[in-house]
PDB file of N, CA and C in Angstrom:
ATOM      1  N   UNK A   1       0.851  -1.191   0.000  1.00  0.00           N
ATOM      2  CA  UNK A   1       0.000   0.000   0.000  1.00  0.00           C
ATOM      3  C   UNK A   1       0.887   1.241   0.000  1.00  0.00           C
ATOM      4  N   UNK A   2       0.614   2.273  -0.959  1.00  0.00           N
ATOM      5  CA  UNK A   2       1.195   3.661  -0.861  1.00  0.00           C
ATOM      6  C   UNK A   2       0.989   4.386   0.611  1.00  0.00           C
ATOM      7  N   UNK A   3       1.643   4.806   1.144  1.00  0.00           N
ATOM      8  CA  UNK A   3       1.496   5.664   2.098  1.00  0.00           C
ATOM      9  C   UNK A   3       1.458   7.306   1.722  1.00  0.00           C
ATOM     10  N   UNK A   4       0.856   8.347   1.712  1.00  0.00           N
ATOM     11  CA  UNK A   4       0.311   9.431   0.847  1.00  0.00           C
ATOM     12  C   UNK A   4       1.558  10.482   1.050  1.00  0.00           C
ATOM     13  N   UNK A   5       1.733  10.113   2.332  1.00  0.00           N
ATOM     14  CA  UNK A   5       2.742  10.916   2.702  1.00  0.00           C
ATOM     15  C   UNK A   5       4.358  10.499   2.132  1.00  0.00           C
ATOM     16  N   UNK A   6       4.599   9.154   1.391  1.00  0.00           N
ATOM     17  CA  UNK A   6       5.680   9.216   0.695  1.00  0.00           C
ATOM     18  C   UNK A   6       5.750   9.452  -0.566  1.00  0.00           C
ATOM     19  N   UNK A   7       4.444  10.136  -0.981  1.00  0.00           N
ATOM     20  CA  UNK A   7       4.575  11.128  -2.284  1.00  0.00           C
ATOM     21  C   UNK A   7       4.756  11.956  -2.322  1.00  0.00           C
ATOM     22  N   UNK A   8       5.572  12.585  -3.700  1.00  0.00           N
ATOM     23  CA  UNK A   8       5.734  13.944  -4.119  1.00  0.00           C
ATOM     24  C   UNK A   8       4.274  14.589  -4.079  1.00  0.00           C
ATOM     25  N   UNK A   9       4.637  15.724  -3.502  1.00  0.00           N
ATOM     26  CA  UNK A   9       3.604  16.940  -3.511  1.00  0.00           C
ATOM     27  C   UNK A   9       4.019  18.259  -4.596  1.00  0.00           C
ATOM     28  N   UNK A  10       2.714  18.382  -5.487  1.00  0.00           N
ATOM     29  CA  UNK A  10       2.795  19.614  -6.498  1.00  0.00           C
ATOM     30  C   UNK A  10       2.996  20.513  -5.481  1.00  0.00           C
ATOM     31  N   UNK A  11       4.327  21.522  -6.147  1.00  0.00           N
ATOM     32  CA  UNK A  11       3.767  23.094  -5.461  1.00  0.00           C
ATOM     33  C   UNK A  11       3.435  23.885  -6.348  1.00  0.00           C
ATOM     34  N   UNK A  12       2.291  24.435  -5.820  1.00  0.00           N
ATOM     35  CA  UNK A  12       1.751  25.540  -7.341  1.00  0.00           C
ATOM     36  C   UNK A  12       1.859  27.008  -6.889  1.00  0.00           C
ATOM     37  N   UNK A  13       2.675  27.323  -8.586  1.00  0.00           N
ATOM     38  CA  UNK A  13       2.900  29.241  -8.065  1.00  0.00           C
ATOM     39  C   UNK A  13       1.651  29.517  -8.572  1.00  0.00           C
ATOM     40  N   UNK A  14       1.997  31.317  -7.574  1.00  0.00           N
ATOM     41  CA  UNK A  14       1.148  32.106  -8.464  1.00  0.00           C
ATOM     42  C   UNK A  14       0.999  32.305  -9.948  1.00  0.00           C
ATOM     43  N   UNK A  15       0.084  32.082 -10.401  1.00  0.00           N
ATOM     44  CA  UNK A  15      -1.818  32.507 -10.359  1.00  0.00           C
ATOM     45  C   UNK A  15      -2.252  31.043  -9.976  1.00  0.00           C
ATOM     46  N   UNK A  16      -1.770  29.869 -10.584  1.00  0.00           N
ATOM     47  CA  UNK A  16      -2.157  28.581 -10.558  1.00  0.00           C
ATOM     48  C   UNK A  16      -2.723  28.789  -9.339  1.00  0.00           C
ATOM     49  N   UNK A  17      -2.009  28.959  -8.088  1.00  0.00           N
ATOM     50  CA  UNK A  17      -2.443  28.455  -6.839  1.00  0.00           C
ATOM     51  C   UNK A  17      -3.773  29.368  -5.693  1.00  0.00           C
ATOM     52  N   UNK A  18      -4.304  30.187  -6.873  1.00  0.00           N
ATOM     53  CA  UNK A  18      -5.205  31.027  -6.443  1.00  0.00           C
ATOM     54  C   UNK A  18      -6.494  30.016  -6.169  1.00  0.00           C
ATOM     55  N   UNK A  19      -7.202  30.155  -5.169  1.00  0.00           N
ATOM     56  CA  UNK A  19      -8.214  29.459  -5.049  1.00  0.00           C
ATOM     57  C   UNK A  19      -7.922  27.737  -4.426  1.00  0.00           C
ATOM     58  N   UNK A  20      -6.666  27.455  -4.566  1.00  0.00           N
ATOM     59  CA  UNK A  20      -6.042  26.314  -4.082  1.00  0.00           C
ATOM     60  C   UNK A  20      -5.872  25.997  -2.609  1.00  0.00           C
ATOM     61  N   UNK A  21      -5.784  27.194  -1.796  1.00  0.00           N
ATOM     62  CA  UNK A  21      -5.277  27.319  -0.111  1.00  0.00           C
ATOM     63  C   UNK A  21      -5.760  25.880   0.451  1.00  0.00           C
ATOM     64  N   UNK A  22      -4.890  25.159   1.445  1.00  0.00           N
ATOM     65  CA  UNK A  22      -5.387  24.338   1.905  1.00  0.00           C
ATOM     66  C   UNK A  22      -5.468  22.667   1.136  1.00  0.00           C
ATOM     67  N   UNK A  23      -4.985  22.588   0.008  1.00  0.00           N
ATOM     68  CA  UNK A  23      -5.406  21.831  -0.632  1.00  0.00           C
ATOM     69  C   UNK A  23      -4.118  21.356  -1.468  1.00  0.00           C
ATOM     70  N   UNK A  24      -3.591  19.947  -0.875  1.00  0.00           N
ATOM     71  CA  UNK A  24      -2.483  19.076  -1.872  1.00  0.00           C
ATOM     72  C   UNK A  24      -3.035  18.815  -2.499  1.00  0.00           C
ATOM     73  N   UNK A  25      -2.009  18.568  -3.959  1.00  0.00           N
ATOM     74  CA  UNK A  25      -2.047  18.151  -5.253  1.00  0.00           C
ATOM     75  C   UNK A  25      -0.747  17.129  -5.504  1.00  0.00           C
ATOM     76  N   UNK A  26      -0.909  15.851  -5.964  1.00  0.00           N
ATOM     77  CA  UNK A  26       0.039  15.411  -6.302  1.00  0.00           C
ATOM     78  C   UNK A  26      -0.526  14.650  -7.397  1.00  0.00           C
ATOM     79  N   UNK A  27       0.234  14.916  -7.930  1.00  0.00           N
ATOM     80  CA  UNK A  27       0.947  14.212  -9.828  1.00  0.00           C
ATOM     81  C   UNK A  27       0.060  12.637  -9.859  1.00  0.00           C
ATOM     82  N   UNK A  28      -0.574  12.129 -10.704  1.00  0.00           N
ATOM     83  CA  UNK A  28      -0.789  10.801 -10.916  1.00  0.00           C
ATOM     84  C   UNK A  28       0.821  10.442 -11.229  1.00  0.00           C
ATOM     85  N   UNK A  29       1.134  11.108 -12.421  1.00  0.00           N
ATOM     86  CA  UNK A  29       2.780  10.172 -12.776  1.00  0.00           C
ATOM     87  C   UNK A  29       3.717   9.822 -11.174  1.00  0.00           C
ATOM     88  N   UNK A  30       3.712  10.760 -10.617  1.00  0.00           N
ATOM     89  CA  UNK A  30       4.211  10.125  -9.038  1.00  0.00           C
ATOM     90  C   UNK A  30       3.336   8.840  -8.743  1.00  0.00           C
ATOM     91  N   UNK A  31       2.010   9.145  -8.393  1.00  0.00           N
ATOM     92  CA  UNK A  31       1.400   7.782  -7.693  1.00  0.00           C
ATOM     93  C   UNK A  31       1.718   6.535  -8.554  1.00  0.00           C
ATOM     94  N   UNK A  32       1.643   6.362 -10.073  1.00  0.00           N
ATOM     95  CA  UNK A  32       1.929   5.390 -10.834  1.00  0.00           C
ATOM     96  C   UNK A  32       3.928   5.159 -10.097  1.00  0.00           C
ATOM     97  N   UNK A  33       4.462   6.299 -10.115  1.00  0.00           N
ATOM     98  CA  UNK A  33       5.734   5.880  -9.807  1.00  0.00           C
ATOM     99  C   UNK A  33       5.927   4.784  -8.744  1.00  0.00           C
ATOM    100  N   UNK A  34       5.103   4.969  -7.206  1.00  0.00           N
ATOM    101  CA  UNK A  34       4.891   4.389  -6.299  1.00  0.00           C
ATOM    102  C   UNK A  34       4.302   3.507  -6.462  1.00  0.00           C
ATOM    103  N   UNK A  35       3.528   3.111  -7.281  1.00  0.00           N
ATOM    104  CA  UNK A  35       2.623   2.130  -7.173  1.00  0.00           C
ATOM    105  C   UNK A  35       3.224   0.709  -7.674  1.00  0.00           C
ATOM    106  N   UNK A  36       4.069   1.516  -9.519  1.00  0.00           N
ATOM    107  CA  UNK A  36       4.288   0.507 -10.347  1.00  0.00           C
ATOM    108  C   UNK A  36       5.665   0.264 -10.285  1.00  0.00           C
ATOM    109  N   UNK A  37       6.573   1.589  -9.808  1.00  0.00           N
ATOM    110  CA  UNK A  37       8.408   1.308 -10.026  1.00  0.00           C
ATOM    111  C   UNK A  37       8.392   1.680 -11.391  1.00  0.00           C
ATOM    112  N   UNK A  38       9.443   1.924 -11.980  1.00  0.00           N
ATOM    113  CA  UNK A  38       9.728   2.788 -13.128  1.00  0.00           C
ATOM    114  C   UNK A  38       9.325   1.688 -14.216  1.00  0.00           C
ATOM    115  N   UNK A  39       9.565   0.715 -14.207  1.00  0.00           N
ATOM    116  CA  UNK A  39       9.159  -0.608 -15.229  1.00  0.00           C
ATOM    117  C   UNK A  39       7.573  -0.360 -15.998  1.00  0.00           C
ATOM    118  N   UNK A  40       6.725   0.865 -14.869  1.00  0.00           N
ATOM    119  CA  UNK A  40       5.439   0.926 -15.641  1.00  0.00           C
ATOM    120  C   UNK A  40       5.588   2.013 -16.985  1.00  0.00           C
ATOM    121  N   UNK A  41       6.507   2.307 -17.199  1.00  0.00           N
ATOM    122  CA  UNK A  41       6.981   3.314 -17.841  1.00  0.00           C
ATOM    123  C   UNK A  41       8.079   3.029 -19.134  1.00  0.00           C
ATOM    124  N   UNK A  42       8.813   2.077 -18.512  1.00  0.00           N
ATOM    125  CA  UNK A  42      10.400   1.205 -19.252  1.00  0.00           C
ATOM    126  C   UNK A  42       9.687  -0.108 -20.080  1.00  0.00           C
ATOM    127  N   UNK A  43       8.788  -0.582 -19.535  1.00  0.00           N
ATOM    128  CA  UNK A  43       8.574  -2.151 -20.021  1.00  0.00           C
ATOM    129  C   UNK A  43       7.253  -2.335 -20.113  1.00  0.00           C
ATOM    130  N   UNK A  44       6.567  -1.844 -21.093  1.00  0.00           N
ATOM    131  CA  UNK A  44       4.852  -2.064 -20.960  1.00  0.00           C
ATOM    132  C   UNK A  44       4.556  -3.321 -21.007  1.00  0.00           C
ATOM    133  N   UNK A  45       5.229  -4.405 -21.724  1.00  0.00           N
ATOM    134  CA  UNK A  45       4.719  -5.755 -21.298  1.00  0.00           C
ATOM    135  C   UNK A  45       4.121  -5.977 -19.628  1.00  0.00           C
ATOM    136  N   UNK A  46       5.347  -5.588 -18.895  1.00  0.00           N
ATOM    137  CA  UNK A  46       4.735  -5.762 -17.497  1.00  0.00           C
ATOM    138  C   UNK A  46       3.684  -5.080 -17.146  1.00  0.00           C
ATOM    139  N   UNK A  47       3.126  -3.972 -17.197  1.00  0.00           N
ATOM    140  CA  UNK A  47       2.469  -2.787 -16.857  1.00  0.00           C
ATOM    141  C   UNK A  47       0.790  -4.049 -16.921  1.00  0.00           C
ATOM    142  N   UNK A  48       0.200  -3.990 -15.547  1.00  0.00           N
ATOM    143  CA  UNK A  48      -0.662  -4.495 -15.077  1.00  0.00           C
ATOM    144  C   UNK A  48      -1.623  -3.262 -16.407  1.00  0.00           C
ATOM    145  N   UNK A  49      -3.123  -4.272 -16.353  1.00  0.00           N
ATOM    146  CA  UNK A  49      -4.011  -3.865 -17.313  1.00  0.00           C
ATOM    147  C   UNK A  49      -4.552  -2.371 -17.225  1.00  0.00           C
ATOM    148  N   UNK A  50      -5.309  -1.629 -18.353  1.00  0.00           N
ATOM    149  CA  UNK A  50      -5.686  -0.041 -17.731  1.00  0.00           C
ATOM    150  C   UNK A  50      -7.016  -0.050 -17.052  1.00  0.00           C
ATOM    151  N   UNK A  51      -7.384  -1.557 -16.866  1.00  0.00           N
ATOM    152  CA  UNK A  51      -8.378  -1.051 -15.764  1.00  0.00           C
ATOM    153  C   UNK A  51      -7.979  -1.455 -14.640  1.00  0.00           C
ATOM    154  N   UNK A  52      -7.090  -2.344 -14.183  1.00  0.00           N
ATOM    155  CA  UNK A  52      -6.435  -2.855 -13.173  1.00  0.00           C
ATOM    156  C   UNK A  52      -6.229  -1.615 -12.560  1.00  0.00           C
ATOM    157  N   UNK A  53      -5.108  -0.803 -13.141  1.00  0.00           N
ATOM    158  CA  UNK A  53      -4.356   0.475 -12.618  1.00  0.00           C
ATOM    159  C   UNK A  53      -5.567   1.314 -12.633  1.00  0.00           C
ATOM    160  N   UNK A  54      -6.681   1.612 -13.243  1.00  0.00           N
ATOM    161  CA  UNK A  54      -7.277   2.677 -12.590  1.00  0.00           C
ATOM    162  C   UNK A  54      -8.380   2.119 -11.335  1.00  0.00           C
ATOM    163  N   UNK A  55      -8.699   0.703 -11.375  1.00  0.00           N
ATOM    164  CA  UNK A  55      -9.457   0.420 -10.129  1.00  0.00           C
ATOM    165  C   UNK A  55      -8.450   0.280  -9.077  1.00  0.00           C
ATOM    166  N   UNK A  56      -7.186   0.097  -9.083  1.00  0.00           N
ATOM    167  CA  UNK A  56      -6.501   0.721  -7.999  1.00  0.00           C
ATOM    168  C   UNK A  56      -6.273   1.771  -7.440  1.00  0.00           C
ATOM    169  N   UNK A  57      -5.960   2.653  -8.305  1.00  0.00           N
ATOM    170  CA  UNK A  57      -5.791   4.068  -7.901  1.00  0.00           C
ATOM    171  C   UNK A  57      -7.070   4.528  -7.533  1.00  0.00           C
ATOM    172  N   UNK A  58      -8.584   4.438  -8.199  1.00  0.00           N
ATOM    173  CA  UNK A  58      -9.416   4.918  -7.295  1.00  0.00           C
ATOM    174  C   UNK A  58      -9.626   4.147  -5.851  1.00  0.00           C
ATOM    175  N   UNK A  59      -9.727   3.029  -5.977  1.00  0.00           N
ATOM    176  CA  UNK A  59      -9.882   2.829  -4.422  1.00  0.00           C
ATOM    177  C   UNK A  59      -8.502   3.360  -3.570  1.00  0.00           C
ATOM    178  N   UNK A  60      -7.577   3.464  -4.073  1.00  0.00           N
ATOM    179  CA  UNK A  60      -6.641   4.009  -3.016  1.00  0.00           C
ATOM    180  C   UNK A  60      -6.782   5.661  -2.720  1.00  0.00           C
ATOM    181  N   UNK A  61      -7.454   6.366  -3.597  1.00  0.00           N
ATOM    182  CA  UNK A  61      -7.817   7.508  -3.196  1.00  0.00           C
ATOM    183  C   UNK A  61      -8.740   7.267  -2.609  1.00  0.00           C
ATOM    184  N   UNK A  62     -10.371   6.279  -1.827  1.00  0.00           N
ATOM    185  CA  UNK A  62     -11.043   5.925  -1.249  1.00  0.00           C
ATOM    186  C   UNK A  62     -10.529   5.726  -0.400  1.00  0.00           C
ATOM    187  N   UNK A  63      -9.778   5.128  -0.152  1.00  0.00           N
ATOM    188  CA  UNK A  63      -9.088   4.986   1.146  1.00  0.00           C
ATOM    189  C   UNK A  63      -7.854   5.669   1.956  1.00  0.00           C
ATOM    190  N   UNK A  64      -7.865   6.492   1.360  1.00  0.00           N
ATOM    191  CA  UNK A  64      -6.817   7.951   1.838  1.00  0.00           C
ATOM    192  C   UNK A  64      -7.665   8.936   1.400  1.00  0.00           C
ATOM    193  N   UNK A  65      -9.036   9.011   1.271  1.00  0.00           N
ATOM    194  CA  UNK A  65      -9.511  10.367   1.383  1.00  0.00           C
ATOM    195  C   UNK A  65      -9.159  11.542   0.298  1.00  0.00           C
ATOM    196  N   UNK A  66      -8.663  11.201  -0.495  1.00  0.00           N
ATOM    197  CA  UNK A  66      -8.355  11.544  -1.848  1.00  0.00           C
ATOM    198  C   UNK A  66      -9.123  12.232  -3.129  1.00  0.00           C
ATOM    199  N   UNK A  67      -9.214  12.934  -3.599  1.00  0.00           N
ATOM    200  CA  UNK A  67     -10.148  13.250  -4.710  1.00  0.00           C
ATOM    201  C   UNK A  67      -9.571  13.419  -5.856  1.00  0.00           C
ATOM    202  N   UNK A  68     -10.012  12.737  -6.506  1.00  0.00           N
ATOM    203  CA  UNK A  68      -9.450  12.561  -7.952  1.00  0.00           C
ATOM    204  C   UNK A  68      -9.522  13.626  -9.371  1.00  0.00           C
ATOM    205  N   UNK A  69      -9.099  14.249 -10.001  1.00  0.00           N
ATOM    206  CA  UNK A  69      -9.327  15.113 -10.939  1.00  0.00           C
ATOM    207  C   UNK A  69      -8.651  14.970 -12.336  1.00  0.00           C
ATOM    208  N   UNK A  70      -9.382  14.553 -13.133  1.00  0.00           N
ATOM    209  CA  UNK A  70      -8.475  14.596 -14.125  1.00  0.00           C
ATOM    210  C   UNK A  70      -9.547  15.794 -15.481  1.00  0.00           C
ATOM    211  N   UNK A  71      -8.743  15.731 -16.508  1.00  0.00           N
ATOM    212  CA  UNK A  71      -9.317  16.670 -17.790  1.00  0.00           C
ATOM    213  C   UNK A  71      -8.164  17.074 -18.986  1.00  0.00           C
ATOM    214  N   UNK A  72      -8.718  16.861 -19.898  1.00  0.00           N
ATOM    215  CA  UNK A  72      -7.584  17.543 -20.916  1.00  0.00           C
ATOM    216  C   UNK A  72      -7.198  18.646 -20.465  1.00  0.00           C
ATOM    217  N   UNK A  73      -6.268  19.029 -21.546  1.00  0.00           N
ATOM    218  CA  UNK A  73      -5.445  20.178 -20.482  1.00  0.00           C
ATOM    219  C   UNK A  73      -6.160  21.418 -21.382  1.00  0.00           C
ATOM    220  N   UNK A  74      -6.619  21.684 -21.852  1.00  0.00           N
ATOM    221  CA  UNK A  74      -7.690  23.009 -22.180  1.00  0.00           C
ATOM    222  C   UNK A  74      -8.810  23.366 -21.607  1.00  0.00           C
ATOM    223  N   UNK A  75      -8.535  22.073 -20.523  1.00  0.00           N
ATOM    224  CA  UNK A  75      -9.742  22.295 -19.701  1.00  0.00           C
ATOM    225  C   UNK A  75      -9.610  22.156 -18.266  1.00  0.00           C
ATOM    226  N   UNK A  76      -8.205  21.921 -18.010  1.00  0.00           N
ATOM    227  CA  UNK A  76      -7.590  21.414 -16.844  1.00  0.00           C
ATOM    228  C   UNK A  76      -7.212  22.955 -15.724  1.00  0.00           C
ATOM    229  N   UNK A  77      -8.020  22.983 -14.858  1.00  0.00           N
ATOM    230  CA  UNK A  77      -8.112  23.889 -14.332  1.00  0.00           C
ATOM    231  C   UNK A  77      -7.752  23.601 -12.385  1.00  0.00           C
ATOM    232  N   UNK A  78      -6.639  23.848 -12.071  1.00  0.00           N
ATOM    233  CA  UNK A  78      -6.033  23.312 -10.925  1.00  0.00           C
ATOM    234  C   UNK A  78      -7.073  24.204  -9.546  1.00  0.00           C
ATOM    235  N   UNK A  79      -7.744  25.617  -9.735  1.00  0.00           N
ATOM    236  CA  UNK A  79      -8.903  25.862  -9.376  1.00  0.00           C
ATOM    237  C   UNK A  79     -10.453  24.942  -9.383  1.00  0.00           C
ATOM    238  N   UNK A  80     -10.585  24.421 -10.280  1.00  0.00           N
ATOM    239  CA  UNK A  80     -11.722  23.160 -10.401  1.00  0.00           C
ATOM    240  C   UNK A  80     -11.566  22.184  -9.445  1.00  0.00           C
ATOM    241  N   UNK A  81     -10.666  21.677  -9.423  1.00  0.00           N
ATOM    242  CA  UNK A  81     -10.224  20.497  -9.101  1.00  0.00           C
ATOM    243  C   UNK A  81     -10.290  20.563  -7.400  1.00  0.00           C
ATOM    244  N   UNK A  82      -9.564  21.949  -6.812  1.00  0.00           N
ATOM    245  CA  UNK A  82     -10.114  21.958  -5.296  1.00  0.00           C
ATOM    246  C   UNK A  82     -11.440  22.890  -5.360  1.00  0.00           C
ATOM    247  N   UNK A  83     -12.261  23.265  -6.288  1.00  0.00           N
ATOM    248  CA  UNK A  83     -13.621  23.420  -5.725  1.00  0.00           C
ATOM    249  C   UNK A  83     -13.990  22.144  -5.871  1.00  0.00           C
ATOM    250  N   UNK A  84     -13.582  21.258  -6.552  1.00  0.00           N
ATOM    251  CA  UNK A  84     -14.365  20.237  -6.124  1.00  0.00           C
ATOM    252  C   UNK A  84     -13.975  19.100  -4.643  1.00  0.00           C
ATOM    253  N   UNK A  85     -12.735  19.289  -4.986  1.00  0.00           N
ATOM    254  CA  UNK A  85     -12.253  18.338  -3.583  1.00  0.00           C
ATOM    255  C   UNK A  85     -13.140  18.861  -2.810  1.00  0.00           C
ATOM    256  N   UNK A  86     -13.103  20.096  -2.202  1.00  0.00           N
ATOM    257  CA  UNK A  86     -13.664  20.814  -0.907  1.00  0.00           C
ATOM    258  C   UNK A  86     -15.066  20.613  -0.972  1.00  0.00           C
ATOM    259  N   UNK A  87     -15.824  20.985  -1.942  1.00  0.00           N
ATOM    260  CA  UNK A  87     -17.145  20.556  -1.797  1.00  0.00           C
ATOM    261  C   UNK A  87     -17.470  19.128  -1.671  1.00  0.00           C
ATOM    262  N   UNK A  88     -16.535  18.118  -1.243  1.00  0.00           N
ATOM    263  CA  UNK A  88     -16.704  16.496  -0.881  1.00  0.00           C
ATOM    264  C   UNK A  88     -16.093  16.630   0.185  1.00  0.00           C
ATOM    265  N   UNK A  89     -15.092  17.804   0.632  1.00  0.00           N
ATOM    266  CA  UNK A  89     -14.722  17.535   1.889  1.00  0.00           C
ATOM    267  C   UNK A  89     -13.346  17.220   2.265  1.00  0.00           C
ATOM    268  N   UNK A  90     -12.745  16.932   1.125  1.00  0.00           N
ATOM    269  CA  UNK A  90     -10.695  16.299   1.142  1.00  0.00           C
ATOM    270  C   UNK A  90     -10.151  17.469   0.596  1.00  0.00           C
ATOM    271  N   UNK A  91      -8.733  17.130   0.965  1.00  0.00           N
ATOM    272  CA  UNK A  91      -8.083  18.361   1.347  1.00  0.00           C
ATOM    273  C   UNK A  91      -6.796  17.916   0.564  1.00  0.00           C
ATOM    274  N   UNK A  92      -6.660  17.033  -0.356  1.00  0.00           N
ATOM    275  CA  UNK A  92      -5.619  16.130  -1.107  1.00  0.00           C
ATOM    276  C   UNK A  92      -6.048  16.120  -2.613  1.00  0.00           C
ATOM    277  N   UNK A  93      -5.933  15.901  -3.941  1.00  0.00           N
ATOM    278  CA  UNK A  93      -6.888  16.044  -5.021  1.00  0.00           C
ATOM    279  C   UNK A  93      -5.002  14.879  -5.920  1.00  0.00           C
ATOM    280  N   UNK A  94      -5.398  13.952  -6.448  1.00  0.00           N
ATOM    281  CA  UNK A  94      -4.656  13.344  -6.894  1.00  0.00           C
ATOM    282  C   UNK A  94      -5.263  14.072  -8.173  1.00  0.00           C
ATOM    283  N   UNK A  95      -4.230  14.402  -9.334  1.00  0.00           N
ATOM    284  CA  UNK A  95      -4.663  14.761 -10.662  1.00  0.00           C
ATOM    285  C   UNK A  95      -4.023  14.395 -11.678  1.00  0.00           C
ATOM    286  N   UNK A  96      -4.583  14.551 -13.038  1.00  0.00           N
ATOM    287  CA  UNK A  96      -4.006  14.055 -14.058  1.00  0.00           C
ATOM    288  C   UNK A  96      -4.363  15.103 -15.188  1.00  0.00           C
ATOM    289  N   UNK A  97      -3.687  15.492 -16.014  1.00  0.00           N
ATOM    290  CA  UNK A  97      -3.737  16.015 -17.428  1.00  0.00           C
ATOM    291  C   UNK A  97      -3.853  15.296 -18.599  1.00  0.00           C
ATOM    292  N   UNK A  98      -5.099  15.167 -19.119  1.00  0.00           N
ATOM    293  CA  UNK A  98      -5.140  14.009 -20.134  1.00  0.00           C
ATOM    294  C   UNK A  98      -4.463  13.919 -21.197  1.00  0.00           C
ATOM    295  N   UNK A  99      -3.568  15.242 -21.669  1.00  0.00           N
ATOM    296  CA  UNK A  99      -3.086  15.837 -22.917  1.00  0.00           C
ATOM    297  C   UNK A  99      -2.135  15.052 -23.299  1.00  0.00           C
TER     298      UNK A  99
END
């Protein structure tokens, strides 16, 4: 199991981090780092299936309280992402850029 706290944490400058207060962001490419070891990246033969890896990663944000955000990036708005965490209540927002 990942422990949340041995992930990299985004820091976001200004303007990005307007509307953000209160609220980690860390990288999916980190959590895949932790999850899979660089091999998910080096050796796709190994790389467990894409629904495998995403029914993991959501329940592990279920179970660390986590909120998930992803969106192309023309639409990827690091403001969105903690109005939405906060209006569920978490204070963490795992994200992804679909681009």
């Amino acid at each position: 199991m990942i422990n949340i706290k041995d992930l990299k944490v985004t820091e976001l400058a200004w303007p990005t981090n307007l509307g953000c207060e209160g609220i980690t962001f860390i990288n999916v490419v980190d959590y895949l780092d932790a999850a899979y070891g660089s091999e998910y990246y080096t050796d796709p033969s190994s790389r467990p299936s894409y629904d495998e890896v995403s029914n993991d990663m959501l329940q592990w944000c279920l179970d660390n309280d986590v909120h998930y955000y992803g969106a192309q990036r023309e639409n990827f708005l690091f403001f969105t992402a903690a109005e939405q965490a906060i209006k569920r209540g978490k204070k963490t927002v795992l994200f992804e850029d679909f681009s």
